[in-house]
N, C-alpha and C. Protein backbone atom coordinates (compact mmCIF):
# COMPACT_ATOMS: atom_id res chain seq x y z
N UNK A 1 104.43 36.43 127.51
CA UNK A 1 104.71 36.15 126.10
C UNK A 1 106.02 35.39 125.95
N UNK A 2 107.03 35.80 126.90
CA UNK A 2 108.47 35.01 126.61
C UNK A 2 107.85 33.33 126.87
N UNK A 3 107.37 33.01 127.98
CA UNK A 3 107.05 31.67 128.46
C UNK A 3 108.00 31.05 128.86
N UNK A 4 108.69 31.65 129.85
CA UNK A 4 110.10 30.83 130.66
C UNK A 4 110.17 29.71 131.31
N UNK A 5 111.08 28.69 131.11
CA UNK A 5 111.02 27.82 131.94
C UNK A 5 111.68 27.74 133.38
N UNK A 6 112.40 28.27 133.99
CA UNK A 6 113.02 28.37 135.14
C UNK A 6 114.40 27.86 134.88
N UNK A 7 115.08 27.55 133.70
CA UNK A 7 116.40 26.91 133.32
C UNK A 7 116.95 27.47 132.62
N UNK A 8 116.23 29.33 131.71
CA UNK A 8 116.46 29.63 130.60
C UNK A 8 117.66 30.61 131.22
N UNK A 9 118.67 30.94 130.16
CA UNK A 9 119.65 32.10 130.34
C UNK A 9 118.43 33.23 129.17
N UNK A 10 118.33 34.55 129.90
CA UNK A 10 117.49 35.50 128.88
C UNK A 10 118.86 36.80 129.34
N UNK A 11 118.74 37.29 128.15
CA UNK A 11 119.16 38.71 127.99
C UNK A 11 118.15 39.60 127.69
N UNK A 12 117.98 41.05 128.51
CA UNK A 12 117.42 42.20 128.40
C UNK A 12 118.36 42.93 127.53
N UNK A 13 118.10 42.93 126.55
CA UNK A 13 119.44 44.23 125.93
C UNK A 13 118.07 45.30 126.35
N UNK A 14 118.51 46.62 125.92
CA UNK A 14 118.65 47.96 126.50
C UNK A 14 117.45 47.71 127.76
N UNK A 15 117.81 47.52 128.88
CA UNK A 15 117.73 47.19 129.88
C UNK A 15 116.80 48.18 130.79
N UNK A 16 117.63 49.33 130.43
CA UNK A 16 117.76 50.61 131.45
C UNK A 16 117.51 50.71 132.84
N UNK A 17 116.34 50.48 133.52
CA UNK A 17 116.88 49.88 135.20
C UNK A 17 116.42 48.49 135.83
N UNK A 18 116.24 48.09 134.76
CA UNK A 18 116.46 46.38 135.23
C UNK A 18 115.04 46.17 135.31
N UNK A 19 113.76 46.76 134.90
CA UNK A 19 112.41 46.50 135.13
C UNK A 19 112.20 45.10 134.30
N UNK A 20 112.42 44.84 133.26
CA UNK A 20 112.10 43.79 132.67
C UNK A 20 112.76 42.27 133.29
N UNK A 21 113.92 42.92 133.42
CA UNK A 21 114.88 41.62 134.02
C UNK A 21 114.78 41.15 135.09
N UNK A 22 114.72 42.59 135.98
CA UNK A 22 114.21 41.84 137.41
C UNK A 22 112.93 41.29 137.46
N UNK A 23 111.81 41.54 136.79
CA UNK A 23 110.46 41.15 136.66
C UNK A 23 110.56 39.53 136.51
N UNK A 24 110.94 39.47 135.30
CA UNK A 24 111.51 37.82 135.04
C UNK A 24 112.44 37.07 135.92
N UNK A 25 113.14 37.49 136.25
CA UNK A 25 114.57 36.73 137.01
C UNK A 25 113.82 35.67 137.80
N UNK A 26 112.61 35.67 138.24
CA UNK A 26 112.08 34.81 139.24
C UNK A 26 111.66 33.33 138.05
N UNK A 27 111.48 33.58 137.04
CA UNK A 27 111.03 32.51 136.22
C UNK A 27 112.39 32.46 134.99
N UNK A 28 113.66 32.69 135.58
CA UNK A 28 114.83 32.38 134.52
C UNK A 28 116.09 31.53 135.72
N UNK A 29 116.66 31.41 134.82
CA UNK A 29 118.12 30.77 135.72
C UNK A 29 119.14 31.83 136.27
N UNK A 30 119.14 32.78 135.33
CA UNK A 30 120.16 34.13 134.91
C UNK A 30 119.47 34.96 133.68
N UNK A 31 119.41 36.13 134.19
CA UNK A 31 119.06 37.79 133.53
C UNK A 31 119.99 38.14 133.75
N UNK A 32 120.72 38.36 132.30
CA UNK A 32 121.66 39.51 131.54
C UNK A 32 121.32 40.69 131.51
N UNK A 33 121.13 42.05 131.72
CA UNK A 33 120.99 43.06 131.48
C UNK A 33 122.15 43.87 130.52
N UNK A 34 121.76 44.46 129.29
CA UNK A 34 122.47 45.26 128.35
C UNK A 34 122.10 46.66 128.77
N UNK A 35 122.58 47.66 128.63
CA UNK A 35 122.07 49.29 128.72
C UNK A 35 123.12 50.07 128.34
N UNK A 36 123.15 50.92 127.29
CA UNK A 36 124.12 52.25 127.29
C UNK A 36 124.03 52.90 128.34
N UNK A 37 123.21 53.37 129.21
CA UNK A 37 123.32 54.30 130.03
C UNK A 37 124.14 54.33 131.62
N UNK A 38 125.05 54.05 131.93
CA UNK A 38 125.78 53.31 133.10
C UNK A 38 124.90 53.57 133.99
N UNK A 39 124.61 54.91 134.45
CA UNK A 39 123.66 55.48 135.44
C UNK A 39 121.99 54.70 135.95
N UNK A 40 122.34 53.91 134.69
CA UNK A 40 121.10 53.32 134.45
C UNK A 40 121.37 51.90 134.90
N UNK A 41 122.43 51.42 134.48
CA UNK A 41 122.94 50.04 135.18
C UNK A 41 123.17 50.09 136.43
N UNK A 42 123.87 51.22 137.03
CA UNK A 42 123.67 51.07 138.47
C UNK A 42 122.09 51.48 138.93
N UNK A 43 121.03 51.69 138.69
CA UNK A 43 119.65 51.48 139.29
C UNK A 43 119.22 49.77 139.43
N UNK A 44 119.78 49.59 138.05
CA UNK A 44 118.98 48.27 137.73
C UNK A 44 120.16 47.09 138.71
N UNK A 45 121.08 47.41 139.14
CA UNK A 45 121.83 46.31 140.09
C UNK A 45 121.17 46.85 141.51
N UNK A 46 121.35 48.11 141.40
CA UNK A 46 120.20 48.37 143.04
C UNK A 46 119.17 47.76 143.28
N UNK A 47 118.41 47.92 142.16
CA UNK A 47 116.89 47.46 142.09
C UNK A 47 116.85 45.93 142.54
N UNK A 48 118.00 45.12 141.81
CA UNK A 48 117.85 44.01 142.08
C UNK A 48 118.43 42.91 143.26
N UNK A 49 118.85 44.59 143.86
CA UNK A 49 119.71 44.21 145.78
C UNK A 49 118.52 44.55 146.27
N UNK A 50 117.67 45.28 145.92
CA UNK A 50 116.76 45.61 147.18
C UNK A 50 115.60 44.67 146.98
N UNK A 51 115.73 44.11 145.49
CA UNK A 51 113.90 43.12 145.81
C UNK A 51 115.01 42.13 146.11
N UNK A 52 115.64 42.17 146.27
CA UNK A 52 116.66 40.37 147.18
C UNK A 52 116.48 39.57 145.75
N UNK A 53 117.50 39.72 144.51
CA UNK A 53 117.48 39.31 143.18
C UNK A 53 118.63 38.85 143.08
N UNK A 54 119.16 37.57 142.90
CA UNK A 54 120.44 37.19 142.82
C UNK A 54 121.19 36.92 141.87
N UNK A 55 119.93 36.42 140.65
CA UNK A 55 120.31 35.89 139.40
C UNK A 55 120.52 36.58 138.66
N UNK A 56 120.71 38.00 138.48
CA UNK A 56 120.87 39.08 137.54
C UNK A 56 122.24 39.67 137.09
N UNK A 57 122.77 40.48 136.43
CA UNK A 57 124.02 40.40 135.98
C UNK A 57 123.20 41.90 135.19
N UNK A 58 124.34 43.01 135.00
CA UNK A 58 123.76 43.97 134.30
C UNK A 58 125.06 44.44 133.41
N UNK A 59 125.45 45.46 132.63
CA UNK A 59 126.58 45.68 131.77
C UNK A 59 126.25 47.27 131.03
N UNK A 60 126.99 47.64 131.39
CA UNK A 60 127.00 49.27 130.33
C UNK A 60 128.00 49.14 129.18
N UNK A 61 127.07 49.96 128.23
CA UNK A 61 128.06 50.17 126.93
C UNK A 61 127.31 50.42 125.90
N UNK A 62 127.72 50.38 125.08
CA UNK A 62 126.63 50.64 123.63
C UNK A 62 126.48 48.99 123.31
N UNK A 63 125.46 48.93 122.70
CA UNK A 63 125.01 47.60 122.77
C UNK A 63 125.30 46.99 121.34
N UNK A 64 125.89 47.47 120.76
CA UNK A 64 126.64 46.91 119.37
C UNK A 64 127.95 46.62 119.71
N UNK A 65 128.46 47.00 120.52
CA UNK A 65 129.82 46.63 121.29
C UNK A 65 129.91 45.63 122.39
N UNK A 66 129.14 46.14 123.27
CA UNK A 66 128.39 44.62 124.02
C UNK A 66 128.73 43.32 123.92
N UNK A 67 127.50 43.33 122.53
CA UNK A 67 126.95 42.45 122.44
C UNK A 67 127.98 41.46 121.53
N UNK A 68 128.83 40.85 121.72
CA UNK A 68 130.14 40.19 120.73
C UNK A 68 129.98 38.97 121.28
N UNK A 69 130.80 38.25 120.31
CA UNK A 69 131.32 37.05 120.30
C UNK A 69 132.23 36.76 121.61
N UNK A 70 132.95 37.50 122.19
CA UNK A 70 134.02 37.11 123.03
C UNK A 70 132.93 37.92 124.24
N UNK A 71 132.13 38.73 124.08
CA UNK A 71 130.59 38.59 125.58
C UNK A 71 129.66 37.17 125.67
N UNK A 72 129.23 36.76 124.40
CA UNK A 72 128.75 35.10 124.65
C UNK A 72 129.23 34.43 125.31
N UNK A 73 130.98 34.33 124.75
CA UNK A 73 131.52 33.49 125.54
C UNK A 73 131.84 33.20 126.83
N UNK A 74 132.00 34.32 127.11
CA UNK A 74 132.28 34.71 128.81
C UNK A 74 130.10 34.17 129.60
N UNK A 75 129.87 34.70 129.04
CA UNK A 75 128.14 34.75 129.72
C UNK A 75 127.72 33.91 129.10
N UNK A 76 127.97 32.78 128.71
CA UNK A 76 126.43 31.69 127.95
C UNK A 76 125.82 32.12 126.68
N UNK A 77 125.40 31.77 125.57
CA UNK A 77 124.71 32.07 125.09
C UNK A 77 122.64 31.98 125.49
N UNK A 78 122.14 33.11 125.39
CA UNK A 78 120.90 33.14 125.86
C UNK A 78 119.97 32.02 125.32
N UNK A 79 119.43 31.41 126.06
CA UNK A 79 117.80 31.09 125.14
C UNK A 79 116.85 32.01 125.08
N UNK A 80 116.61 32.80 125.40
CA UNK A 80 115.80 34.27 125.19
C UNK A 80 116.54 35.29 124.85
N UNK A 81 116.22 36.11 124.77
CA UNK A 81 116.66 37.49 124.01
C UNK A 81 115.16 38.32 124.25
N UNK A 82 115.59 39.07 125.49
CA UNK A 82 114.00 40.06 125.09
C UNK A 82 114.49 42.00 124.92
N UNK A 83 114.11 42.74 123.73
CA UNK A 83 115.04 43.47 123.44
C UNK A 83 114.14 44.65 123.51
N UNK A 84 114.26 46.06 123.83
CA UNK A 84 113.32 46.80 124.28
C UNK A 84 114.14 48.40 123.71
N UNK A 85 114.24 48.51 122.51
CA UNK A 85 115.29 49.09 122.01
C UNK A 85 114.56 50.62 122.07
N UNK A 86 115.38 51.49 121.94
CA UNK A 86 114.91 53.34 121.67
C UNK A 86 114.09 53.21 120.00
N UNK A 87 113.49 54.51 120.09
CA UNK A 87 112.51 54.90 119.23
C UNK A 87 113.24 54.69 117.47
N UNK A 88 114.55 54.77 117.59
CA UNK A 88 115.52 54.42 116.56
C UNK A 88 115.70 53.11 116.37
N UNK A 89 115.03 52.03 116.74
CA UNK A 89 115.20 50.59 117.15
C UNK A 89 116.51 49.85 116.93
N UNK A 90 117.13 49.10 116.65
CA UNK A 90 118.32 47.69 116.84
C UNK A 90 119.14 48.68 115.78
N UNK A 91 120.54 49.18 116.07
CA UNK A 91 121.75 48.95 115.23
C UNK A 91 121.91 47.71 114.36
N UNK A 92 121.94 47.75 113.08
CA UNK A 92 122.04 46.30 112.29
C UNK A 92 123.45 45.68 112.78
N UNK A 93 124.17 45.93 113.35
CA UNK A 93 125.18 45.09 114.05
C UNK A 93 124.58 43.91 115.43
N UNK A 94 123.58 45.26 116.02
CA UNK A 94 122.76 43.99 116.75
C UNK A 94 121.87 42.79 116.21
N UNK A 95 121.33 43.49 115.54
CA UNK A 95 120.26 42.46 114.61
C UNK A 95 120.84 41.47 114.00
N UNK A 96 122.10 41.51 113.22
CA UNK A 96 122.93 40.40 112.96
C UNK A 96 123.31 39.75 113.59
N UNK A 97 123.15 40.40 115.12
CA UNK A 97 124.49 39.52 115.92
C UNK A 97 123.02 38.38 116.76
N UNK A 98 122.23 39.06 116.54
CA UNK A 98 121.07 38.13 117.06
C UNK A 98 120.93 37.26 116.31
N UNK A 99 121.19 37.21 114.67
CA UNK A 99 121.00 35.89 113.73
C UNK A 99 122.04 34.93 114.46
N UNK A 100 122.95 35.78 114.29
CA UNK A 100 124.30 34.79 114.49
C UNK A 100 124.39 33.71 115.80
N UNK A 101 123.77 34.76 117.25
CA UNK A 101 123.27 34.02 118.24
C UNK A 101 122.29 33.01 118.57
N UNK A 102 121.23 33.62 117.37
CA UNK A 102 119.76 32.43 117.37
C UNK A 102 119.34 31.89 118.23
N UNK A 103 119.44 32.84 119.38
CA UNK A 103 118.53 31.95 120.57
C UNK A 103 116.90 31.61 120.18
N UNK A 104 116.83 30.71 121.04
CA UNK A 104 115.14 30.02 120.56
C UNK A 104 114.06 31.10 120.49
N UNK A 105 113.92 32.20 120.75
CA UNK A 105 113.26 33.34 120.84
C UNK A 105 113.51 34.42 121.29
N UNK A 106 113.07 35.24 120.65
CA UNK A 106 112.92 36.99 121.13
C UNK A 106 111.95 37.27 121.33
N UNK A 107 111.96 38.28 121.93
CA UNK A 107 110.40 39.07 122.18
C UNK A 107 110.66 40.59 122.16
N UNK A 108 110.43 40.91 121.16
CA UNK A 108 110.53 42.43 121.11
C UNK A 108 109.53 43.39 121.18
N UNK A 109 110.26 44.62 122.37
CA UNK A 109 109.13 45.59 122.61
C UNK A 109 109.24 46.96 122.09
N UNK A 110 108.70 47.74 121.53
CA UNK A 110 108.82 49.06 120.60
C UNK A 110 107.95 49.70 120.88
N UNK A 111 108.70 50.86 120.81
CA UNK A 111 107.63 52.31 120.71
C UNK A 111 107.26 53.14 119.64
N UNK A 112 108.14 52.27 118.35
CA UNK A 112 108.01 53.13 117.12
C UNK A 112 107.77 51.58 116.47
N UNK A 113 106.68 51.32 115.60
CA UNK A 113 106.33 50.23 114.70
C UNK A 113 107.06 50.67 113.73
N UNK A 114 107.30 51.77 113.08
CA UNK A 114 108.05 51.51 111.81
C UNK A 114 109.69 50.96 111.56
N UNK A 115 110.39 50.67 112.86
CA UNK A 115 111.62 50.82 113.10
C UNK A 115 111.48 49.21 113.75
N UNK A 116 110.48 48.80 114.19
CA UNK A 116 110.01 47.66 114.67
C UNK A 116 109.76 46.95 113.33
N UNK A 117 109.41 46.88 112.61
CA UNK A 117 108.85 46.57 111.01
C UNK A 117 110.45 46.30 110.26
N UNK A 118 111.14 47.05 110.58
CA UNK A 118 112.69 47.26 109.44
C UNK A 118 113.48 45.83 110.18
N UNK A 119 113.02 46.03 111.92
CA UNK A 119 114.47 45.10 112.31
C UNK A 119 113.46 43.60 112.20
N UNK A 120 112.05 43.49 112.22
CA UNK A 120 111.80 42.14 112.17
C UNK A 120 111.88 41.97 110.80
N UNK A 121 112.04 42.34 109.51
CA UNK A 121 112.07 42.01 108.31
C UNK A 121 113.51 41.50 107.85
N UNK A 122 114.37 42.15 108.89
CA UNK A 122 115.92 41.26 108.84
C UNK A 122 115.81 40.02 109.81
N UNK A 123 115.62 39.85 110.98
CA UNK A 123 115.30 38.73 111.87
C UNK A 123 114.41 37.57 110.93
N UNK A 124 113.82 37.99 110.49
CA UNK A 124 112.45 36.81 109.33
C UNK A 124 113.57 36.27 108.45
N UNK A 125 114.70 36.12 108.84
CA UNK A 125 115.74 35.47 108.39
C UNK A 125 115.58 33.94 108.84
N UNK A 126 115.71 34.27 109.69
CA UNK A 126 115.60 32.89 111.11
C UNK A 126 114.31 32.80 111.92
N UNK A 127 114.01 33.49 112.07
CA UNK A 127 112.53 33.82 112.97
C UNK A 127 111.14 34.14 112.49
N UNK A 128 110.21 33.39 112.46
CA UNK A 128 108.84 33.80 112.21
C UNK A 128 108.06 34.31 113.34
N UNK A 129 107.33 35.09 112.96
CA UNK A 129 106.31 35.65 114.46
C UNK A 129 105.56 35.31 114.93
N UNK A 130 105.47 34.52 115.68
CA UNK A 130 104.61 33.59 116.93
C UNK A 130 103.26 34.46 117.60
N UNK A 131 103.42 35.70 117.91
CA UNK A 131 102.41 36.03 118.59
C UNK A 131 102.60 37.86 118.57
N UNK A 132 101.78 38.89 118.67
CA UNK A 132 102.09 40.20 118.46
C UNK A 132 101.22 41.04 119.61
N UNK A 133 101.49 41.86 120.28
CA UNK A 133 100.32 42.21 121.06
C UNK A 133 100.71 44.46 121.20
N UNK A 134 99.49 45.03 120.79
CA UNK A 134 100.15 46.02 121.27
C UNK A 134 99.13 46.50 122.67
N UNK A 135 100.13 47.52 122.86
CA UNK A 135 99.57 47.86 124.17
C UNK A 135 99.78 49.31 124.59
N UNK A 136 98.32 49.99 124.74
CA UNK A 136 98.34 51.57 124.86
C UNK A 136 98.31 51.77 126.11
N UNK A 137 99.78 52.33 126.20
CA UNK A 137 100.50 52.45 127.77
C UNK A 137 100.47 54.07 127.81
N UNK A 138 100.31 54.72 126.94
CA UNK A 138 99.88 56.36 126.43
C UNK A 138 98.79 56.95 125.84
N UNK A 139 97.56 56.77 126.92
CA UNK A 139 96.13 56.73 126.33
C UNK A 139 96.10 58.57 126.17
N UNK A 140 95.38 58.31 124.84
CA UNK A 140 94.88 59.95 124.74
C UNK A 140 96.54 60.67 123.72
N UNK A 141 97.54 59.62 123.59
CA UNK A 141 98.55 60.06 122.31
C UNK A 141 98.75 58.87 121.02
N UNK A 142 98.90 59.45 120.31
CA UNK A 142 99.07 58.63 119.20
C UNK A 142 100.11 57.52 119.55
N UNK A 143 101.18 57.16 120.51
CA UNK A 143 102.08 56.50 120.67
C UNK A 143 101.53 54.86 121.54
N UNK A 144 101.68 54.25 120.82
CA UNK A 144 101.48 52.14 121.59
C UNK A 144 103.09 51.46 121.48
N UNK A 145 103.03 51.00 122.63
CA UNK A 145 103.94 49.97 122.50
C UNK A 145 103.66 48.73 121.87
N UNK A 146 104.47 48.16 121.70
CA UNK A 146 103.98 46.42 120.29
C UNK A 146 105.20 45.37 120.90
N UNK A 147 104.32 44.50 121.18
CA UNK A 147 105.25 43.44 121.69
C UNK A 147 105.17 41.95 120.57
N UNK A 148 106.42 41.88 120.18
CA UNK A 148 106.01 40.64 119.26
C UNK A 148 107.53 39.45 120.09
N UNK A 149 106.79 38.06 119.85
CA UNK A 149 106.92 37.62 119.95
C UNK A 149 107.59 36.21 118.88
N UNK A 150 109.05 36.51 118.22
CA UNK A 150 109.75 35.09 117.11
C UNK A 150 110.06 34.14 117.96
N UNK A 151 109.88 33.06 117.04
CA UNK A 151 110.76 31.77 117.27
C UNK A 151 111.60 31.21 116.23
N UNK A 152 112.23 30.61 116.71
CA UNK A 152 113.31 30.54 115.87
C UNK A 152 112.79 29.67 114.88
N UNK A 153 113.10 29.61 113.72
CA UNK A 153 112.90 28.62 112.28
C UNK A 153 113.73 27.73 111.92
N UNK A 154 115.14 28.01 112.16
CA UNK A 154 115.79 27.05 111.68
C UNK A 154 116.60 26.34 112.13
């Protein structure tokens, strides 16, 4: 769904052990990894010593703190953004800071649609939704993940 070209800078915000990032890293230039959980950043830099991953970069912290103006600068600003947030979805400090960044797309993955619904109705600022897919990764519970896919508008 992202559709990488092999030149893109992408950020994983909440990361947690690098599954998404390292997955991609083979079709990006550089994977950012975001994660509150430090414990969790050190898996996801393991993970990505042991599949022999070079292009990756990972970071602990709360991801409204993170994610700043003076972290762009140091790291590039992304052309992707793929964001995989807790059941509480995006701090509106992130969600803003994603207007403000406007990379050419996001792709966001959720486990709660209603919290998924709140942060794309602020993003539909800049971003219309290109493509949506869910996916029952918890057969036999009421719970789907939903992957949508913006591009940027303006």
């Amino acid at each position: 769904m992202a559709e990488l070209k092999g030149d893109e800078h992408v950020y994983d915000l909440y990361t947690g052990t690098g599954t998404i990032a390292n997955f991609i890293a083979g079709q990006a230039k550089k994977v950012i990894g975001l994660e509150y959980v430090a414990a969790a950043i050190e898996d996801a830099k393991a993970n990505s010593k042991l599949n022999h991953i070079t292009n990756t970069e990972f970071y602990a912290g709360d991801m409204k703190d993170l994610l700043t103006d003076d972290f762009l600068s140091q790291h590039r600003k992304p052309d992707t953004i793929i964001t995989d947030p807790p059941r509480a979805g995006m701090h509106e400090d992130v969600t803003n800071m994603l207007l403000k960044v406007a990379p050419k797309r996001i792709v966001y993955v959720s486990c709660n649609a209603a919290t998924q619904a709140r942060d794309l109705k602020i993003l539909a600022e800049k971003y219309h939704i290109t493509a949506v897919q869910a996916v029952d990764m918890f057969p036999q519970t009421t719970h789907v993940e939903n992957v949508a896919r913006l591009d940027l508008t303006v």
